[in-house]
C-alpha atoms as a PDB file:
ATOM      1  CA  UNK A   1     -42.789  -4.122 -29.297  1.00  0.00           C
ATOM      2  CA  UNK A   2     -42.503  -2.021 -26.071  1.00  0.00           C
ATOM      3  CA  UNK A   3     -42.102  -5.065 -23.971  1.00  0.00           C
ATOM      4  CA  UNK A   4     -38.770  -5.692 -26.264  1.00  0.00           C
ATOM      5  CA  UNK A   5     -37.817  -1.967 -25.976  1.00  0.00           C
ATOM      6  CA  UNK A   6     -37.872  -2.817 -21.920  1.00  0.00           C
ATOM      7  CA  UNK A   7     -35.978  -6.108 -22.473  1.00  0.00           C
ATOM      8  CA  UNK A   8     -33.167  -4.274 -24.593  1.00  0.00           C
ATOM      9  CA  UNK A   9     -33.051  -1.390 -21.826  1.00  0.00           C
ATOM     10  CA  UNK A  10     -32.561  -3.708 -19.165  1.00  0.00           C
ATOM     11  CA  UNK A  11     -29.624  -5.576 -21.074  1.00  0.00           C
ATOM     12  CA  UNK A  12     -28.059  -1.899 -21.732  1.00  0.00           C
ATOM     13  CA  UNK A  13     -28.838  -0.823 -18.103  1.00  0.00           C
ATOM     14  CA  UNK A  14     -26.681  -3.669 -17.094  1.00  0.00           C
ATOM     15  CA  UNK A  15     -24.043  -3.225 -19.108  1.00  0.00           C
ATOM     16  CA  UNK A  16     -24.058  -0.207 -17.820  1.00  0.00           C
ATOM     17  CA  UNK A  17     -23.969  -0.418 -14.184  1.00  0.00           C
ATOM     18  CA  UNK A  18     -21.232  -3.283 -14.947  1.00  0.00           C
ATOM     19  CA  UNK A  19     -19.357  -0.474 -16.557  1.00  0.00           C
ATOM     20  CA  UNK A  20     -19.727   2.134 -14.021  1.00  0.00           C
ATOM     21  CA  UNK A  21     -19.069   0.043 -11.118  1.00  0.00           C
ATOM     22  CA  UNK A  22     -15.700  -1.297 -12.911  1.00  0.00           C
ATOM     23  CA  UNK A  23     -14.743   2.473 -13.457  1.00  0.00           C
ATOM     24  CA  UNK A  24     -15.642   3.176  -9.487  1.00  0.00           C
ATOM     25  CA  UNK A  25     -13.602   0.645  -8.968  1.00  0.00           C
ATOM     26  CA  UNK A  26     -10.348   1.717 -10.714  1.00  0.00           C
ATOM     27  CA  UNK A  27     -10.766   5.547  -9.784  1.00  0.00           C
ATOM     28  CA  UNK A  28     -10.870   4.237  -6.381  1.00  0.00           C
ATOM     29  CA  UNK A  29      -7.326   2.288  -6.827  1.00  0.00           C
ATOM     30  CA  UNK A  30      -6.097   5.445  -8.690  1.00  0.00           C
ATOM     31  CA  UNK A  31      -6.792   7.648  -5.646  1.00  0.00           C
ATOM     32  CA  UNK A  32      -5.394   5.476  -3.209  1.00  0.00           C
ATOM     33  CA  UNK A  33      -2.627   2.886  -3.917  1.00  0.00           C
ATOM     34  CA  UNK A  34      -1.839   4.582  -7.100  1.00  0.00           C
ATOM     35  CA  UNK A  35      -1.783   7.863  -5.082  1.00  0.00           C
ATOM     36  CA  UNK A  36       1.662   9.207  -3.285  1.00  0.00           C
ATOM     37  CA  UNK A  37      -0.259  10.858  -0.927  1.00  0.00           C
ATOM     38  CA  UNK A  38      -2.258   8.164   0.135  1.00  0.00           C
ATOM     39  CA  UNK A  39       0.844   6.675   0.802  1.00  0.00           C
ATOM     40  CA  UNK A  40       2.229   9.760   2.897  1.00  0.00           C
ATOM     41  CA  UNK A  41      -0.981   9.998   5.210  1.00  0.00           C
ATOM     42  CA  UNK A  42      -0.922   6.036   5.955  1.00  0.00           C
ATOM     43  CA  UNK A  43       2.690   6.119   7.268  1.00  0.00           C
ATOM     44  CA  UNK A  44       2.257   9.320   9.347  1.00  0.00           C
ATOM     45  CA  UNK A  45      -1.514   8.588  10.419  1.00  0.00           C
ATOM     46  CA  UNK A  46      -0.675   5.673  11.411  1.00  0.00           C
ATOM     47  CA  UNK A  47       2.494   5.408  12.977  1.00  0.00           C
ATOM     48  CA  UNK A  48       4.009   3.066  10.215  1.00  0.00           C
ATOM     49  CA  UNK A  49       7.678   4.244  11.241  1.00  0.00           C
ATOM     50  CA  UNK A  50       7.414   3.366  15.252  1.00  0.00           C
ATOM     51  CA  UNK A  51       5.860  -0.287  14.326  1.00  0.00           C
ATOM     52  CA  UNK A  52       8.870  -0.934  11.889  1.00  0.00           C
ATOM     53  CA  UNK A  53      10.858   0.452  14.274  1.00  0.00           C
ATOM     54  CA  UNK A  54       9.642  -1.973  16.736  1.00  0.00           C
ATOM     55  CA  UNK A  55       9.699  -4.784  14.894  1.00  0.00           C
ATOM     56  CA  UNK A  56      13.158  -4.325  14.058  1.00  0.00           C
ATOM     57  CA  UNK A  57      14.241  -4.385  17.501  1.00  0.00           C
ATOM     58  CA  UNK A  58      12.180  -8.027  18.052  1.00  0.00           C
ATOM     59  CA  UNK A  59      14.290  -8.967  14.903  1.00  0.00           C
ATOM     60  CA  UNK A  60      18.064  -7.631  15.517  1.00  0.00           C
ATOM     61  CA  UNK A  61      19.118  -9.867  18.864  1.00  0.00           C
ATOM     62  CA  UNK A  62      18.432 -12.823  17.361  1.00  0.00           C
ATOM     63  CA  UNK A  63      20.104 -11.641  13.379  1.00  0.00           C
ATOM     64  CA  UNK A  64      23.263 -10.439  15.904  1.00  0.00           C
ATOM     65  CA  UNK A  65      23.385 -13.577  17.650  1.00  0.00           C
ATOM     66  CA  UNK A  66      23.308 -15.902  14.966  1.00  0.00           C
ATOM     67  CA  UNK A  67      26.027 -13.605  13.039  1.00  0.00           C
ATOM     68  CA  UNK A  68      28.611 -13.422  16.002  1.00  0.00           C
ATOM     69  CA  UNK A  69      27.838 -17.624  16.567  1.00  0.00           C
ATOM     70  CA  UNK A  70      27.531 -18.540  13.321  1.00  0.00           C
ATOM     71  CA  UNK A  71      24.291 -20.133  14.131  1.00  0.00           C
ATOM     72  CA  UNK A  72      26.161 -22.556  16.750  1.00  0.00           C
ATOM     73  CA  UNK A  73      24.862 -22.763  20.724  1.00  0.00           C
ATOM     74  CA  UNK A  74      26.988 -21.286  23.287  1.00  0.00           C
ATOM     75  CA  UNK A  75      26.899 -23.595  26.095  1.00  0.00           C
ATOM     76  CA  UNK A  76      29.597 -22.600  28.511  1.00  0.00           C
ATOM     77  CA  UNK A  77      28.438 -19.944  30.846  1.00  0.00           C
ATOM     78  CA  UNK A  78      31.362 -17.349  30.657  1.00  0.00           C
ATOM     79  CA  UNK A  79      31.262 -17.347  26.999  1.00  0.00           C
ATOM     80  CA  UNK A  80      27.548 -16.894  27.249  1.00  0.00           C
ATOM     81  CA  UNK A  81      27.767 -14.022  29.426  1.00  0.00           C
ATOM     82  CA  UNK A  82      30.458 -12.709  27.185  1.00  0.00           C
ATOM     83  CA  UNK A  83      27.986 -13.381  24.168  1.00  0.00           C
ATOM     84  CA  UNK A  84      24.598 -11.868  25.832  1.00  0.00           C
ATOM     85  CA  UNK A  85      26.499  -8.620  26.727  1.00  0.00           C
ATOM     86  CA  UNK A  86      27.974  -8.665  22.676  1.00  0.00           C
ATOM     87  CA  UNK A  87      24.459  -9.090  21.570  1.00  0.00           C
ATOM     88  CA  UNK A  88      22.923  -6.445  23.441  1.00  0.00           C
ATOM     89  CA  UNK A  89      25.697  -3.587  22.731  1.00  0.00           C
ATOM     90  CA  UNK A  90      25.434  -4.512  19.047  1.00  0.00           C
ATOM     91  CA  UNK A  91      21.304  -4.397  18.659  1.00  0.00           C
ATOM     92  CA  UNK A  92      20.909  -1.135  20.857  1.00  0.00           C
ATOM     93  CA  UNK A  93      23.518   0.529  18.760  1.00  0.00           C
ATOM     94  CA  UNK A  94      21.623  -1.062  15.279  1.00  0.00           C
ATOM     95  CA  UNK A  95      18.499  -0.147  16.861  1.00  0.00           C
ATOM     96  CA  UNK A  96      19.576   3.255  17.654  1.00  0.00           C
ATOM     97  CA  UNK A  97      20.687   3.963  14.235  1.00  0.00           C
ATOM     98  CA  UNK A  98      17.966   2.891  12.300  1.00  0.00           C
ATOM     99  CA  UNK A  99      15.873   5.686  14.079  1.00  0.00           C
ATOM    100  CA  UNK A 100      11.831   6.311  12.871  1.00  0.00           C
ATOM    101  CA  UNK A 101      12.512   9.234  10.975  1.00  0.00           C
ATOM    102  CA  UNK A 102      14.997   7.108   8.846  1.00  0.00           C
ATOM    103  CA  UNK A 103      12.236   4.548   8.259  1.00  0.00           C
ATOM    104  CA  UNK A 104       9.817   6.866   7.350  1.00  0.00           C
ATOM    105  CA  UNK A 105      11.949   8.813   4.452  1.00  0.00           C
ATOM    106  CA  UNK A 106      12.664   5.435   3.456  1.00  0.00           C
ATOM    107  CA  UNK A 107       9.077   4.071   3.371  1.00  0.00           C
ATOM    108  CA  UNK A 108       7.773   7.638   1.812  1.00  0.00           C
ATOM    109  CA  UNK A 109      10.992   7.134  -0.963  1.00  0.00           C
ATOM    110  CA  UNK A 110      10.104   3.716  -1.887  1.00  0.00           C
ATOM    111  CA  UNK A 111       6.420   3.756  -2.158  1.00  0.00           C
ATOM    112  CA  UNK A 112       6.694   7.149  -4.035  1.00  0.00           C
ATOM    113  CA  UNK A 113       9.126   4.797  -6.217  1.00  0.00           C
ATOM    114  CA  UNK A 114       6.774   2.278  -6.796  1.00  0.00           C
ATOM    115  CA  UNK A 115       3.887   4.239  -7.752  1.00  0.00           C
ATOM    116  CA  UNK A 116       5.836   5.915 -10.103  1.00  0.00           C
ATOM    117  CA  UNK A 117       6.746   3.277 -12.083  1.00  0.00           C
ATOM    118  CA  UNK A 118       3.023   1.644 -11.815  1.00  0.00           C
ATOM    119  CA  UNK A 119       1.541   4.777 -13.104  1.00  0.00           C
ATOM    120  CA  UNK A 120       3.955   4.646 -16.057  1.00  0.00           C
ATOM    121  CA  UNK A 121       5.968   7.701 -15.004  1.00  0.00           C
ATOM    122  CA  UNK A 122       9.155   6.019 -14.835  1.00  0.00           C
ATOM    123  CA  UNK A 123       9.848   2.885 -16.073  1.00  0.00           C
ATOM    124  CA  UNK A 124      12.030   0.509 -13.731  1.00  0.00           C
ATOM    125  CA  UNK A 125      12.190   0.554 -10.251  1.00  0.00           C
ATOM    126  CA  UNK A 126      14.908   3.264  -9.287  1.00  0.00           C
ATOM    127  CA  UNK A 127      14.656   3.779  -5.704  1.00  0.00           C
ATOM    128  CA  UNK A 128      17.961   2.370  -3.450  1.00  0.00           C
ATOM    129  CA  UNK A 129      17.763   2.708   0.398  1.00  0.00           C
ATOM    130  CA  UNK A 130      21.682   4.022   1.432  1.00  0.00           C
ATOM    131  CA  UNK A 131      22.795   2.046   4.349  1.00  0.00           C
ATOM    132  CA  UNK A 132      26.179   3.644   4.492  1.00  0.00           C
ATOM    133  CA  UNK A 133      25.950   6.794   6.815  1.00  0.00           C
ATOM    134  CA  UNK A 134      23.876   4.100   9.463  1.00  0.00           C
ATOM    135  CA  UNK A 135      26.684   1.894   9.107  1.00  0.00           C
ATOM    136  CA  UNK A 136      28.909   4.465  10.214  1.00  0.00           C
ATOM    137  CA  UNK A 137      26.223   5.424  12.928  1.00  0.00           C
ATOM    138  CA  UNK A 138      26.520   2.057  13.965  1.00  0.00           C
ATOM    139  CA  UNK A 139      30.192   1.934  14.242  1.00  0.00           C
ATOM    140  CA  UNK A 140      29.807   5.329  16.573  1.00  0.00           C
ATOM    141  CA  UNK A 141      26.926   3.633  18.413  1.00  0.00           C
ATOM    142  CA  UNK A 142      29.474   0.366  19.248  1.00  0.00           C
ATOM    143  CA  UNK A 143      32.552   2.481  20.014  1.00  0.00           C
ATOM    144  CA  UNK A 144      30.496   4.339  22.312  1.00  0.00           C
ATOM    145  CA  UNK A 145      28.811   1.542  23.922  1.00  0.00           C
ATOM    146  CA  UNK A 146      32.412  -0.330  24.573  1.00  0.00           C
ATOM    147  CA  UNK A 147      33.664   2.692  26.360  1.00  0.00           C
ATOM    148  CA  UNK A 148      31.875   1.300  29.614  1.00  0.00           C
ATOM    149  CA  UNK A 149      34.046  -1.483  29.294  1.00  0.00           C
ATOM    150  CA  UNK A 150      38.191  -1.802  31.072  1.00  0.00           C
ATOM    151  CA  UNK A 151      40.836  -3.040  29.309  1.00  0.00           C
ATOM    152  CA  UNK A 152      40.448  -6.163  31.308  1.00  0.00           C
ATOM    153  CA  UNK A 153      37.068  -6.988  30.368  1.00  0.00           C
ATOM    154  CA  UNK A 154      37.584  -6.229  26.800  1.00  0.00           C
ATOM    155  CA  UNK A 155      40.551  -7.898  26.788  1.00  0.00           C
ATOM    156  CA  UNK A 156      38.108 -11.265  27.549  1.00  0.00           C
ATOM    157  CA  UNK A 157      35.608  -9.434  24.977  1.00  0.00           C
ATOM    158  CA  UNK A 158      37.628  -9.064  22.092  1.00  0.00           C
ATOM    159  CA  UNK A 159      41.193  -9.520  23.112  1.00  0.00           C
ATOM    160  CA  UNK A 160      41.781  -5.953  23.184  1.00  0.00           C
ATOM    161  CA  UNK A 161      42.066  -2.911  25.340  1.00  0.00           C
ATOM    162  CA  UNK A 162      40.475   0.096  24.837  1.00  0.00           C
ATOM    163  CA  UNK A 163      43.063   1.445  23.131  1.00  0.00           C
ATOM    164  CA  UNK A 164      41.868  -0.452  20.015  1.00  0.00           C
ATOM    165  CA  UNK A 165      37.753   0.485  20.840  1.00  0.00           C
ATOM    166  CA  UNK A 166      37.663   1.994  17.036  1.00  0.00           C
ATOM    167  CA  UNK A 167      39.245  -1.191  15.470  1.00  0.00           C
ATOM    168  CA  UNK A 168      36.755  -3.274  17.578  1.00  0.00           C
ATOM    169  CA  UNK A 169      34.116  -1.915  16.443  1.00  0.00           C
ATOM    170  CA  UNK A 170      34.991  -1.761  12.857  1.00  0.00           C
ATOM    171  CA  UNK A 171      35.563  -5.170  12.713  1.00  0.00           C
ATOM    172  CA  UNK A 172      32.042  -5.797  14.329  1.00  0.00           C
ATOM    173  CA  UNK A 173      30.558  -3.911  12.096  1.00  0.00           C
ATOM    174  CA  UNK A 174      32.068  -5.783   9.145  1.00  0.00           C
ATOM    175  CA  UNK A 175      31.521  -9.550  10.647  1.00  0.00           C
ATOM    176  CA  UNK A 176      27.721  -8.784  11.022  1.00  0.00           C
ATOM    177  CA  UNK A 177      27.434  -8.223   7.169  1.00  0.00           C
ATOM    178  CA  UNK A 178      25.237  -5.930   6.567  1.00  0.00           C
ATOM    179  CA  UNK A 179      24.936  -4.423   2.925  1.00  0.00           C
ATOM    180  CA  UNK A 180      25.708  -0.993   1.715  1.00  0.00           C
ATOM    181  CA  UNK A 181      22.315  -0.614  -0.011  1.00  0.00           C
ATOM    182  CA  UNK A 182      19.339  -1.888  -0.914  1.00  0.00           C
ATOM    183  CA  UNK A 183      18.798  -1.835  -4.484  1.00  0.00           C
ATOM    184  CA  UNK A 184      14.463  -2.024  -4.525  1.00  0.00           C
ATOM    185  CA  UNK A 185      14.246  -3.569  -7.821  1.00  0.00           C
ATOM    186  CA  UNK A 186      16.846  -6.023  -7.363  1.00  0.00           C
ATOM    187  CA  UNK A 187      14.997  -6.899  -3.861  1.00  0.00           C
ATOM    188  CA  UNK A 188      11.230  -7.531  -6.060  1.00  0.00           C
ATOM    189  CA  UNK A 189      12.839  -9.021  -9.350  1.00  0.00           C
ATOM    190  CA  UNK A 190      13.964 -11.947  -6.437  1.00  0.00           C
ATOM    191  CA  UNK A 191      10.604 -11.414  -4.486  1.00  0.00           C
ATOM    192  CA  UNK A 192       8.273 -11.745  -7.239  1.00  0.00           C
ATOM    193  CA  UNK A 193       9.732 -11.423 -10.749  1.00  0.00           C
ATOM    194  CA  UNK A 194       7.667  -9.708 -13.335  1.00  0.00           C
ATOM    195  CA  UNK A 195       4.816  -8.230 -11.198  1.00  0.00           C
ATOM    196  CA  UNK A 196       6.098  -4.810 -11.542  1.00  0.00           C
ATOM    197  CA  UNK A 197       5.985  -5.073 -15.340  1.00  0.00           C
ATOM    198  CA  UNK A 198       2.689  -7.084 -14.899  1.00  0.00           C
ATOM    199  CA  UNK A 199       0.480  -4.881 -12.760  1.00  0.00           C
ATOM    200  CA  UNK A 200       1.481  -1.756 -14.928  1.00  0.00           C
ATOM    201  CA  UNK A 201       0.339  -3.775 -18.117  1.00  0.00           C
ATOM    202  CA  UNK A 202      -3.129  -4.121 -16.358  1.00  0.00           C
ATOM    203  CA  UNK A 203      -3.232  -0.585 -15.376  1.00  0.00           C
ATOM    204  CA  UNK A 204      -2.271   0.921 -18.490  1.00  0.00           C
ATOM    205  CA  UNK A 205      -5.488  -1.328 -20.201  1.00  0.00           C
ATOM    206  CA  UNK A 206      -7.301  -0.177 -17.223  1.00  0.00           C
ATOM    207  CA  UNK A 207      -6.404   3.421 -17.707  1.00  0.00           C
ATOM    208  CA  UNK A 208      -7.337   3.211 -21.743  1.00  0.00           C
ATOM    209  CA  UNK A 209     -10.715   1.572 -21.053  1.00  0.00           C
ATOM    210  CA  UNK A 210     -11.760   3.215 -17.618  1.00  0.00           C
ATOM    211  CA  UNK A 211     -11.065   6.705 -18.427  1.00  0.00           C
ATOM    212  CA  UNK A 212     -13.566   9.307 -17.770  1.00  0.00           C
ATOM    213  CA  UNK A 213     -13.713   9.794 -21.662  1.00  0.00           C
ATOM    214  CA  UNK A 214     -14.905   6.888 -22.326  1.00  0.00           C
ATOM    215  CA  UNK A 215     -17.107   6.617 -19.444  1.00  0.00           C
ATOM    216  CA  UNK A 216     -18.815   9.838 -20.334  1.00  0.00           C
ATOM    217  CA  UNK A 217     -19.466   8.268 -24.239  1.00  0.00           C
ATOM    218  CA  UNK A 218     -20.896   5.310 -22.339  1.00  0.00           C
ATOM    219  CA  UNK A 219     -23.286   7.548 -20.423  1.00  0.00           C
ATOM    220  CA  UNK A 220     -24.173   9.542 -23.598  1.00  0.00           C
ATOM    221  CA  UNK A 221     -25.025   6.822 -26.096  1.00  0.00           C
ATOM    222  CA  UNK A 222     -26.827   5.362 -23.170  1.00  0.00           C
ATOM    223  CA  UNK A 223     -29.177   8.066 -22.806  1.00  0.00           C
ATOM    224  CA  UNK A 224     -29.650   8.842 -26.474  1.00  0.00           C
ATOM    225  CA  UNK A 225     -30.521   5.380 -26.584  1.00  0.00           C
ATOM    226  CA  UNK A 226     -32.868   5.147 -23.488  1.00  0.00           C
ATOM    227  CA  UNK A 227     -34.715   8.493 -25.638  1.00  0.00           C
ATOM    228  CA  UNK A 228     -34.790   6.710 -28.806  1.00  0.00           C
ATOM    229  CA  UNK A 229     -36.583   3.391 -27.024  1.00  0.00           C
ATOM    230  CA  UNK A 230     -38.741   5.264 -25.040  1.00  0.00           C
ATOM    231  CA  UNK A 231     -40.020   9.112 -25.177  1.00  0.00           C
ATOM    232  CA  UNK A 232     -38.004  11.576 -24.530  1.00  0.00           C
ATOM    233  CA  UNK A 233     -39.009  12.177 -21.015  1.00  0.00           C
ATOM    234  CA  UNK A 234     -39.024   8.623 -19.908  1.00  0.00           C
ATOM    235  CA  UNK A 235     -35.531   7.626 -21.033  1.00  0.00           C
ATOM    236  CA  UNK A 236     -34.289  10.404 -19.351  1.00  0.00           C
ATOM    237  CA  UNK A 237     -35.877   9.430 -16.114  1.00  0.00           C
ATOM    238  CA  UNK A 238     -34.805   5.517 -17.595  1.00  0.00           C
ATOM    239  CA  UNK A 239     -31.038   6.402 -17.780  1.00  0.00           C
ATOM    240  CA  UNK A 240     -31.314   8.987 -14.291  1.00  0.00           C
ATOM    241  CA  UNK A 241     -32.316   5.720 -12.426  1.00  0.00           C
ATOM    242  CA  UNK A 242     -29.652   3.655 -14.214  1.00  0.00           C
ATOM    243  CA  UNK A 243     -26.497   5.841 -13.667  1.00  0.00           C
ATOM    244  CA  UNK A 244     -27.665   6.155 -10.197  1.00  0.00           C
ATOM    245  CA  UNK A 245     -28.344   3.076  -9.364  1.00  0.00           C
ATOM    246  CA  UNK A 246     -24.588   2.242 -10.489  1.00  0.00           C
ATOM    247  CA  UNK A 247     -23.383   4.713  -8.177  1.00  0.00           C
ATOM    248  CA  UNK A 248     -25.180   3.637  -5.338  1.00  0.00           C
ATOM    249  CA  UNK A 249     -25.145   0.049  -5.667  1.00  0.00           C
ATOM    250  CA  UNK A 250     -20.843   0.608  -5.587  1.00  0.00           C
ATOM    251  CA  UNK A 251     -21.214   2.469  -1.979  1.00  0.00           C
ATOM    252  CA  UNK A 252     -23.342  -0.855  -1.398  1.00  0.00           C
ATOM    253  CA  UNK A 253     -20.706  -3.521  -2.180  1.00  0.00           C
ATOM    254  CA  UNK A 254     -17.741  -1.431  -0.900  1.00  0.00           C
ATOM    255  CA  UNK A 255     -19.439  -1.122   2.421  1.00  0.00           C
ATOM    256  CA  UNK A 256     -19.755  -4.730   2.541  1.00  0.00           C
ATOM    257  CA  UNK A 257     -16.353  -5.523   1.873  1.00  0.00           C
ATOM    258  CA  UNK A 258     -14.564  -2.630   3.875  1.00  0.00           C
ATOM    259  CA  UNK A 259     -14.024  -4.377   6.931  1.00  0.00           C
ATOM    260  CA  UNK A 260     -11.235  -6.247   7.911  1.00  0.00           C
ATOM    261  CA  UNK A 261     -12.610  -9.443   8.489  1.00  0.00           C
ATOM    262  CA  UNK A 262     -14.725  -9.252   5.244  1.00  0.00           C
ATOM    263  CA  UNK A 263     -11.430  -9.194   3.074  1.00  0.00           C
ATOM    264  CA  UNK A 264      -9.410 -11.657   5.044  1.00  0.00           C
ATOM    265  CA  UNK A 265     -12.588 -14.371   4.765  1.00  0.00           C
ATOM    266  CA  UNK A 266     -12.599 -13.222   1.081  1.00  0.00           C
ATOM    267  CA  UNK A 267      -8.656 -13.331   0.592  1.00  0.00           C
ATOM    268  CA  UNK A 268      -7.919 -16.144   3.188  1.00  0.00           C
ATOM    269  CA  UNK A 269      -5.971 -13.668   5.114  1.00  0.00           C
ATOM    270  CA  UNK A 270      -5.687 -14.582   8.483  1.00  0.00           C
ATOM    271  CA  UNK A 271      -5.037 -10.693   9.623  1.00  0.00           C
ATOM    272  CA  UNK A 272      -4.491 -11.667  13.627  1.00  0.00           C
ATOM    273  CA  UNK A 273      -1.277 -13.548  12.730  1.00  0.00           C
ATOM    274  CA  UNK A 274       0.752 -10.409  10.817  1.00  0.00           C
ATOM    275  CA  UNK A 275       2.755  -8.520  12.890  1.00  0.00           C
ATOM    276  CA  UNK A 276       0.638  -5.295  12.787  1.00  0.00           C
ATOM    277  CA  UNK A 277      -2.242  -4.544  15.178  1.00  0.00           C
ATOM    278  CA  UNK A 278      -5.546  -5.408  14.303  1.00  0.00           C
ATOM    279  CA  UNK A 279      -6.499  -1.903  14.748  1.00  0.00           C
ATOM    280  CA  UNK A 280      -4.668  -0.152  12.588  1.00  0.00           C
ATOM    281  CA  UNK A 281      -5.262  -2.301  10.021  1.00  0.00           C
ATOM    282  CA  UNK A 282      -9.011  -1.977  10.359  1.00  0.00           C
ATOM    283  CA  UNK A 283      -8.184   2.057  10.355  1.00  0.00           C
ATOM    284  CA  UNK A 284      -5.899   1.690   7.012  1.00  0.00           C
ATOM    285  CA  UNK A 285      -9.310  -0.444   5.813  1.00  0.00           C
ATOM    286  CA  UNK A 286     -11.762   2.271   6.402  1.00  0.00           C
ATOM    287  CA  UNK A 287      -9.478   5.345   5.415  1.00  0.00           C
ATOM    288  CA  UNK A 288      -8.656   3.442   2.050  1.00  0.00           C
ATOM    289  CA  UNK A 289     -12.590   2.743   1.326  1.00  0.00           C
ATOM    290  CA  UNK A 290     -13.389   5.993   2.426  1.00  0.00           C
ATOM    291  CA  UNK A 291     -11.569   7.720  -0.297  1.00  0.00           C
ATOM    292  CA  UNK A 292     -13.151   5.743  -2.969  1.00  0.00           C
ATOM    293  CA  UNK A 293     -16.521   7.324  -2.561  1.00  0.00           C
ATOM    294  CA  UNK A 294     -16.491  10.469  -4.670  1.00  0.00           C
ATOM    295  CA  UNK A 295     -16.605   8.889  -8.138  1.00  0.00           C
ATOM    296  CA  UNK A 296     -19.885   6.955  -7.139  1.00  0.00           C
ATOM    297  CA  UNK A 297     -21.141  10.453  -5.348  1.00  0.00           C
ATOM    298  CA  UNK A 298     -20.957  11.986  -8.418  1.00  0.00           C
ATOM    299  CA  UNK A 299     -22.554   9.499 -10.597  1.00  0.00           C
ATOM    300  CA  UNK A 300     -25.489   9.495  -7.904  1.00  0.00           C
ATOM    301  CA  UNK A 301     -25.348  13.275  -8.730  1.00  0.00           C
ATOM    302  CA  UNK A 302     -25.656  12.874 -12.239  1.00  0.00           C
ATOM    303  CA  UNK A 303     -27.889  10.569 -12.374  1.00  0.00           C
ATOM    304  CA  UNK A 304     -30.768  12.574  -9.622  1.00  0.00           C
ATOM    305  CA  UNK A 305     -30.256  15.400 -12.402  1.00  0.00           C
ATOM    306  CA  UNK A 306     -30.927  13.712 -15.599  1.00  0.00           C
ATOM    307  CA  UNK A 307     -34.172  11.664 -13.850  1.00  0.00           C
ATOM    308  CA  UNK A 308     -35.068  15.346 -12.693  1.00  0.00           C
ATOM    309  CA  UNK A 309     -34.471  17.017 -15.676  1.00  0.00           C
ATOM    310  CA  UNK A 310     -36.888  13.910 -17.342  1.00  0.00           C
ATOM    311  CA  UNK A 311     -39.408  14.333 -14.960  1.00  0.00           C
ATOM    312  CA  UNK A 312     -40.254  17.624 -14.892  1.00  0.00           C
ATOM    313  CA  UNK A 313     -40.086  17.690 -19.038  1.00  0.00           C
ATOM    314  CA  UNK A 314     -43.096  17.779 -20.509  1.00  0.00           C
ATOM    315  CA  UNK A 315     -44.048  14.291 -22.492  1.00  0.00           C
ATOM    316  CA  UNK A 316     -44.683  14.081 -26.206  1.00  0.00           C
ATOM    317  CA  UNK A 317     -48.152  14.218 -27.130  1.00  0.00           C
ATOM    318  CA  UNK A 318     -49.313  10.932 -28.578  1.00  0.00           C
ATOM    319  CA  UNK A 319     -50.276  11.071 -32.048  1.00  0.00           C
ATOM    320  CA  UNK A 320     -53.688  11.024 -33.039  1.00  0.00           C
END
């Protein structure tokens, strides 16, 4: 009989570190990518803002250049020349524009966007990132940039003197195409269709069964049971050990997998070829881990007490 009690403990002691883990797991997603300020201390911890920035001006010669060719080589070398110094007035003054303080608001806008409507608070996807007033900054940016330039040379240039600088540079403008806005939803509807509505299907089952409500009942009709199976003070001490063990054996795993390396051999994610350094990568890896360690704390917490509170009460006497 007692060796089943142990064998029906063991099964519920499973169940329950399953359970707790899973919960870890999901409190750990709340407080991070389901948390705006998570969001808010990546980009300025890390620099976000001055990498995009960065990477836009790799990007922007090459986008101008095919826009002003049409994707055609320029082979003659005046018409080259002619090109090349085009190209380069046209991404400084894009590049200018689209400054790192820009890209940050943006960033902070549309992730705060996105975990709103994951987290149920709004429904669809609302954000839109206004290109207008940098389209205007990048008209200034141009006009100011062909100011260096005599009538002569932008006469070969454009076929106008400087006279017409603001016309010039409007048209510019218009011939590189750029949009207005950027309507977010519209952008991941194209990206990936339905994952929005997806994820937040999985996170609202998440949230019902994962909730600290039910992970307290869990806890509760564990321990009555672990009492009922075994005495009073043993179960206690039974359960202690159990909730734990969960707790600890989540710091376990999550240490394993917080590296970098770890979760691109897991994902088959070759990190080294995205356009972000290695480092901060690894940094964004061990800040993100490092927040999910308080739910598991506490359970550790919990369970010292109730294997405490076991031990030190006194047994029932066996009956005579």
């Amino acid at each position: 009989m007692k060796a089943l009690k142990i064998i029906v403990l063991v099964l519920l002691s499973v169940v329950v570190i399953a359970y707790g883990m899973a919960f870890m797991m999901y409190r750990g997603i709340h407080n991070t990518v389901l948390n705006q300020t998570y969001y808010h201390t990546v980009v300025s911890d890390n620099e976000i803002p001055a990498l995009v920035h960065g990477e836009i001006a790799k990007m922007i010669p090459d986008i101008v250049r095919d826009g002003l060719t049409g994707g055609k080589a320029i082979t003659d070398p005046a018409q080259k020349a002619g090109l090349d110094a085009q190209v380069d007035l046209i991404s400084g003054a894009i590049i200018d524009a689209l400054d790192e303080e820009w890209i940050g608001d943006q960033a902070v806008m549309v992730t705060d966007d996105v975990v709103n409507s994951l987290t149920g608070e709004t429904g669809e996807l609302t954000a839109v990132i206004d290109i207008t007033p940098k389209l205007d900054a990048i008209e200034q940016n141009i006009a100011k940039g062909l100011e260096q330039y005599s009538d002569a040379e932008l006469m070969a240039m454009f076929g106008a003197p400087k006279a017409y600088i603001p016309v010039i540079a409007e048209q510019i403008v218009g011939q590189l195409g750029l949009p207005e806005s950027l309507v977010i939803g519209d952008l991941v509807n194209v990206m990936a269709p339905g994952t929005i509505s997806m994820v937040r299907g999985y996170l609202s089952l998440m949230n019902t069964w994962l909730s600290i409500l039910i992970l307290i009942l869990v806890l509760l009709v564990f321990l009555i049971l672990a009492i009922l199976l075994l005495q009073r003070s043993s179960g206690m001490q039974w359960a202690g050990i159990t909730i734990a063990l969960s707790g600890a054996l989540f710091l376990i795993v999550k240490s394993i997998y917080s590296s970098l390396e770890r979760i691109g051999s897991l994902a088959g994610i070759d990190f080294g070829s995205l356009p972000v350094p290695t480092s901060m990568l690894e940094g964004i890896v061990k800040y993100t881990f490092s927040q999910m360690n308080k739910s598991a704390i506490v359970l550790i917490i919990v369970g010292i007490v109730v294997f405490a509170v076991g031990l030190v009460m006194p047994k029932k006497p066996k009956e005579a």
